[in-house]
Protein backbone atom coordinates (compact mmCIF):
# COMPACT_ATOMS: atom_id res chain seq x y z
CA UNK A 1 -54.78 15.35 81.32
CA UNK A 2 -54.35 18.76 79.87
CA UNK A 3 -51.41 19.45 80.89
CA UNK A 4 -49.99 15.74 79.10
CA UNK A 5 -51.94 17.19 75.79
CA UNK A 6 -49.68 20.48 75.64
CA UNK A 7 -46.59 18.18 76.42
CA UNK A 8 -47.50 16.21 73.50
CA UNK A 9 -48.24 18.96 71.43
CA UNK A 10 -44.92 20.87 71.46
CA UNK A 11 -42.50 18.03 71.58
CA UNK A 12 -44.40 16.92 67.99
CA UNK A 13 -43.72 20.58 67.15
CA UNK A 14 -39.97 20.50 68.11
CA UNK A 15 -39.55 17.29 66.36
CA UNK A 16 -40.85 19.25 63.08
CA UNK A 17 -39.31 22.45 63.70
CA UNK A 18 -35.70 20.35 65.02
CA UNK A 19 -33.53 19.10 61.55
CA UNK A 20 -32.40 15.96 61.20
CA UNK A 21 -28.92 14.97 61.54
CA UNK A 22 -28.59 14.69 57.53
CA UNK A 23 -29.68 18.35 57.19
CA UNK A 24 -27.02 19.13 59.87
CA UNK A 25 -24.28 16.93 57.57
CA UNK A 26 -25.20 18.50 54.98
CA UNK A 27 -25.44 22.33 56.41
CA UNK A 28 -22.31 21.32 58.00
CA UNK A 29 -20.49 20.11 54.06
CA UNK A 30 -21.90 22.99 52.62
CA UNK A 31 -20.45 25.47 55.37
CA UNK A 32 -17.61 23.97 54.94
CA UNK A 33 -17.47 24.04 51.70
CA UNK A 34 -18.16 27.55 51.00
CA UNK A 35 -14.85 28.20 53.47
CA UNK A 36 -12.53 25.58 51.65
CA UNK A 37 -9.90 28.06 50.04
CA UNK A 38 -9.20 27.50 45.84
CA UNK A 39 -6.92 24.87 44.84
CA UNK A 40 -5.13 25.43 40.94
CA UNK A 41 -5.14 21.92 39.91
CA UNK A 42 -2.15 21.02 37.93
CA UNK A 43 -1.74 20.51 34.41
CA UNK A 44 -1.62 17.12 34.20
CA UNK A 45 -4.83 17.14 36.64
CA UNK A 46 -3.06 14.24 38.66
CA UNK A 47 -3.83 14.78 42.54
CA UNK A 48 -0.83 15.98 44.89
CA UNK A 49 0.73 13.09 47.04
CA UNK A 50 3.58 13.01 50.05
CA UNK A 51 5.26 9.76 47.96
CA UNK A 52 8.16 10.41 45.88
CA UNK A 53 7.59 10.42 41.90
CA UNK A 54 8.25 6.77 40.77
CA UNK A 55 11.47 6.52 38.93
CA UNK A 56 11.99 6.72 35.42
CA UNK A 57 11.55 3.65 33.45
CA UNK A 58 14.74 2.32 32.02
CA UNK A 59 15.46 3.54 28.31
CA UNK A 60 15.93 0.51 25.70
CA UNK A 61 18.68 -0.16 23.61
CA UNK A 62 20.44 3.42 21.77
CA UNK A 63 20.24 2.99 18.29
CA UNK A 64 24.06 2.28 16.78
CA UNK A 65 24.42 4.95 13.84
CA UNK A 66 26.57 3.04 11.86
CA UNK A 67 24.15 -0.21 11.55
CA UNK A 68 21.12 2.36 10.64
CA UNK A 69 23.59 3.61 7.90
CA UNK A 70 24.62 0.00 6.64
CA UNK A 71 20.83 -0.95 6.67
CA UNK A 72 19.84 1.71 4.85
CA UNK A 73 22.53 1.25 2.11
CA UNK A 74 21.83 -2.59 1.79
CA UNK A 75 18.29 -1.58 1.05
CA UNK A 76 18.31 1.59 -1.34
CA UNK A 77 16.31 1.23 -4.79
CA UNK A 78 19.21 -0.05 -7.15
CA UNK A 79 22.11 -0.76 -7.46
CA UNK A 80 24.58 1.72 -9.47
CA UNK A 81 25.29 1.08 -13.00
CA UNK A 82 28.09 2.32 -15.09
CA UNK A 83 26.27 4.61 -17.50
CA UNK A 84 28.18 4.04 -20.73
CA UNK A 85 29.79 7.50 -22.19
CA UNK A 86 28.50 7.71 -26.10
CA UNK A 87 30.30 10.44 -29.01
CA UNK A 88 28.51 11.39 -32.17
CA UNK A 89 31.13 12.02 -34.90
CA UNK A 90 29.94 13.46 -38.32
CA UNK A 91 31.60 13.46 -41.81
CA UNK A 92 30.75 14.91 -45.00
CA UNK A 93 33.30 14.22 -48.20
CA UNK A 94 32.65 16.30 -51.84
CA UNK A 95 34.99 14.37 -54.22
CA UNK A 96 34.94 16.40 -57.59
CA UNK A 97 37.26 15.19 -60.59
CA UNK A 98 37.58 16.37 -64.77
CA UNK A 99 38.37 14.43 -67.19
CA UNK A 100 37.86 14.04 -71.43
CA UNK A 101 35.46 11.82 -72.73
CA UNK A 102 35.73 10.02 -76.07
CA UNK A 103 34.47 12.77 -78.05
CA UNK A 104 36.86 14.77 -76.85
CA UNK A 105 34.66 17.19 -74.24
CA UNK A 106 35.71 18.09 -70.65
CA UNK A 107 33.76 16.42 -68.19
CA UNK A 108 33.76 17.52 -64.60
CA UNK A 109 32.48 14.80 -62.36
CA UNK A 110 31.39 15.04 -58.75
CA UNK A 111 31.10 12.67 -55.73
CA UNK A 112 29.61 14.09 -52.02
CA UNK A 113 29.08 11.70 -49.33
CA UNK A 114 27.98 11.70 -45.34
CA UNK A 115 28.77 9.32 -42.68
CA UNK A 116 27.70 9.63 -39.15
CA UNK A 117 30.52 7.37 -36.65
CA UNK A 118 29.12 6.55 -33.02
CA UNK A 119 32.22 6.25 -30.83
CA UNK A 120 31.53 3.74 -27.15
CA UNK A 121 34.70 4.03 -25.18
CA UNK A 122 35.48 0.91 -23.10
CA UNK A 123 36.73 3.01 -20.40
CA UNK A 124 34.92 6.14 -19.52
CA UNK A 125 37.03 8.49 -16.89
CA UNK A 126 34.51 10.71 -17.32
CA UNK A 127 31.78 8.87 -16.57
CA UNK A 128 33.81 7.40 -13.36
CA UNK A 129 33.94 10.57 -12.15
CA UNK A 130 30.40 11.48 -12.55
CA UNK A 131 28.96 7.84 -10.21
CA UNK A 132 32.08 8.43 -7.84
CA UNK A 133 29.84 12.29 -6.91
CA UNK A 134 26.42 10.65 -7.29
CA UNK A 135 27.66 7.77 -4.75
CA UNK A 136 28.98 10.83 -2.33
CA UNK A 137 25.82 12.62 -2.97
CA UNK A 138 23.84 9.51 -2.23
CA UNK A 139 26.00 8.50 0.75
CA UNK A 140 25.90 12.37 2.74
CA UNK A 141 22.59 12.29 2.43
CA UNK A 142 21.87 9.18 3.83
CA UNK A 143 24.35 10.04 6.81
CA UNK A 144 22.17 13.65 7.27
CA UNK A 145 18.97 11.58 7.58
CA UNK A 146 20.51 8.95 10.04
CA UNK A 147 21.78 11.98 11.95
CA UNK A 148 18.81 13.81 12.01
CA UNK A 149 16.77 10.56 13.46
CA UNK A 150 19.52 10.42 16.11
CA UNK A 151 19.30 13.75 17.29
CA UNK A 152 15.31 13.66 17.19
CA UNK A 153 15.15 10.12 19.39
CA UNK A 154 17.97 12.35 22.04
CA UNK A 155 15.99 15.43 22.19
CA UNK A 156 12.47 13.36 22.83
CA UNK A 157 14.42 11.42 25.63
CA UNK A 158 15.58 14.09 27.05
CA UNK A 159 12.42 16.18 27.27
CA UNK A 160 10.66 13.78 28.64
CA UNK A 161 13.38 13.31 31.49
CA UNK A 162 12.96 17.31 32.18
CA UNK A 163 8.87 16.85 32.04
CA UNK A 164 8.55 14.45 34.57
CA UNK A 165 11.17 16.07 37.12
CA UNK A 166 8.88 19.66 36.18
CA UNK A 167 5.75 17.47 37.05
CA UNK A 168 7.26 16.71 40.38
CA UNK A 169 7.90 20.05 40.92
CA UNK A 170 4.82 21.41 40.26
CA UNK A 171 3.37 19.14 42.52
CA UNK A 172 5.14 20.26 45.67
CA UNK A 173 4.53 23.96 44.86
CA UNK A 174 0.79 23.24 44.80
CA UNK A 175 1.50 21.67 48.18
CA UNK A 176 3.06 24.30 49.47
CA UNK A 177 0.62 26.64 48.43
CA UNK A 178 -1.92 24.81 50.36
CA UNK A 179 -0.23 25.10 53.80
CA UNK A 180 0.38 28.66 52.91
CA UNK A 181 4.67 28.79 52.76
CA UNK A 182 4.02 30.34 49.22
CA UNK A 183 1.69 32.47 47.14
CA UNK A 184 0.03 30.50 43.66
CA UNK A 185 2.53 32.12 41.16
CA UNK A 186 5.29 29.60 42.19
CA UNK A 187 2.68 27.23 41.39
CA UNK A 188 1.96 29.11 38.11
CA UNK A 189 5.68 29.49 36.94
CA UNK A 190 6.02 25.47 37.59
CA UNK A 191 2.28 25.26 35.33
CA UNK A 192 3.68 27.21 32.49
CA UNK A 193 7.31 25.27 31.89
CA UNK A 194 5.40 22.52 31.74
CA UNK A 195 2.91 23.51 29.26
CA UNK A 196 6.29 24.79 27.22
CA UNK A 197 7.61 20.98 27.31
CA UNK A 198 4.91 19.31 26.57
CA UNK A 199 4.87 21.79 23.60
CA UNK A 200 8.27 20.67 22.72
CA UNK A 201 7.80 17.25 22.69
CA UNK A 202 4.93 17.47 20.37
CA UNK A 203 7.17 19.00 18.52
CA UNK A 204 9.83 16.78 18.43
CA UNK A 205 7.59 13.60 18.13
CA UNK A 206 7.04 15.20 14.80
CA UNK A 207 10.66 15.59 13.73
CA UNK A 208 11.15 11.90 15.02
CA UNK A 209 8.28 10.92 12.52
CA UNK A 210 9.77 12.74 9.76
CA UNK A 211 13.53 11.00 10.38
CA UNK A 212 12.35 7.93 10.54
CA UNK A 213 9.93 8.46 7.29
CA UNK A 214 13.23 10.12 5.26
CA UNK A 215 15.03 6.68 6.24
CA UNK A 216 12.43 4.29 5.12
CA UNK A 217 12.37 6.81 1.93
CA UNK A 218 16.11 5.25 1.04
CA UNK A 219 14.70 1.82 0.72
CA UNK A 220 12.96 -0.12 -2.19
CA UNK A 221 9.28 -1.15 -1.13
CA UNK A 222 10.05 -4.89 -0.53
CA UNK A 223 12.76 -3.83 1.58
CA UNK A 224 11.10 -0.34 3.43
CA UNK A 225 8.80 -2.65 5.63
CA UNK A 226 12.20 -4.11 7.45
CA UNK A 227 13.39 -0.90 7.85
CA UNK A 228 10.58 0.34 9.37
CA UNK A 229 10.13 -2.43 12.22
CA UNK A 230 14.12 -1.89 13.03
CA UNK A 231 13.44 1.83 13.79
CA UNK A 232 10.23 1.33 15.53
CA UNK A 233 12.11 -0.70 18.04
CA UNK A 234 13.85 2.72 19.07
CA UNK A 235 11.23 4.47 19.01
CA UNK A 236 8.22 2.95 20.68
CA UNK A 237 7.44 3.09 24.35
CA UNK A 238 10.56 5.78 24.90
């Protein structure tokens, strides 16, 4: 009867002192855990996978230069007048005569007069001249700002293109850090050109912005409105 007692005894004992199998999970997480070796994330923070980066989506419809240009010309504040060329003449006339009046005294007499003549030519060269350079002023700097949107839309495109391959390879360097074949400054020269493109295409969001304001700038305000959905067709989603 004793001897039951003591058996009793200690296997209570071992039961306390023994852990339980979710103290040796968690021993077992935490051991493993503290030997898990440092991952750099990447800078998107998107989690590294064996699949192949999904393909680019289609770009929309390029902007033709030449209907931005037209629209933009259809729509600018007002049409050009012919400014009508005005000449100031002035005249000033002293008429001064002497003569003998019926008593026989010399007379002088004296006659002073001013006339101001407004000359309006029908046909102005001059003035010609002077619309035909406002017209090419007008017209350059229409085709600057139409250029300028261009170039902006290209350069975002084109960025974008280079960010998502620079993703992809950033991706399989942090991959092949993790099986060891390379150190973590491949990784970190793949980290940094990206960070330098999305830099740029902050940037050149910006300059897109600022085209596309310029060109709604050549319109009237019941006209900018039109002008502004037909460029925001380029320019969303790409």
């Amino acid at each position: 009867m004793l001897h039951v007692k003591h058996s009793v005894w200690f296997l209570a004992a071992l039961l306390l002192v023994a852990p339980t199998k979710g103290e040796e999970k968690r021993e077992t997480e935490s051991e493993e855990g503290d030997k898990k070796p440092f991952i750099l994330p990447t800078y998107s923070g998107e989690k590294t996978s064996h699949h192949a980066p999904p393909k680019p989506k289609p770009a929309g419809p390029f902007p033709d230069p030449r209907e931005i240009y037209d629209f933009a010309l259809r729509c600018w504040p007002a049409p050009s007048y012919m400014r009508a060329e005005v000449s100031v003449e002035g005249r000033a006339q002293n008429v001064s005569t002497t003569g003998v009046d019926e008593t026989g005294a010399v007379r002088f007499l004296g006659r002073n007069s001013a006339a101001l003549v407004a000359r309006i030519p029908l046909y102005s060269a001059t003035e010609l001249d002077r619309e035909r350079e406002r017209e090419y002023t007008r017209r350059t700097k229409l085709a600057d700002s139409v250029g300028n949107f261009i170039t902006a839309l290209t350069d975002r495109h084109k960025t974008r293109r280079e960010l998502e391959l620079m993703r992809a390879l950033e991706k399989r360097s942090q991959q092949r850090v993790q099986i060891g074949v390379t150190d973590t400054s491949e990784q970190v020269q793949y980290l940094q050109k990206v960070v330098t493109l999305e830099g740029e295409l902050v940037k050149q969001r910006g300059m897109l912005e600022k085209s596309r304001l310029e060109l709604i700038g050549h319109c009237r305000a019941d006209e900018a409105d039109g002008m502004d959905r037909y460029l925001l067709q380029f320019t969303e989603g790409k």
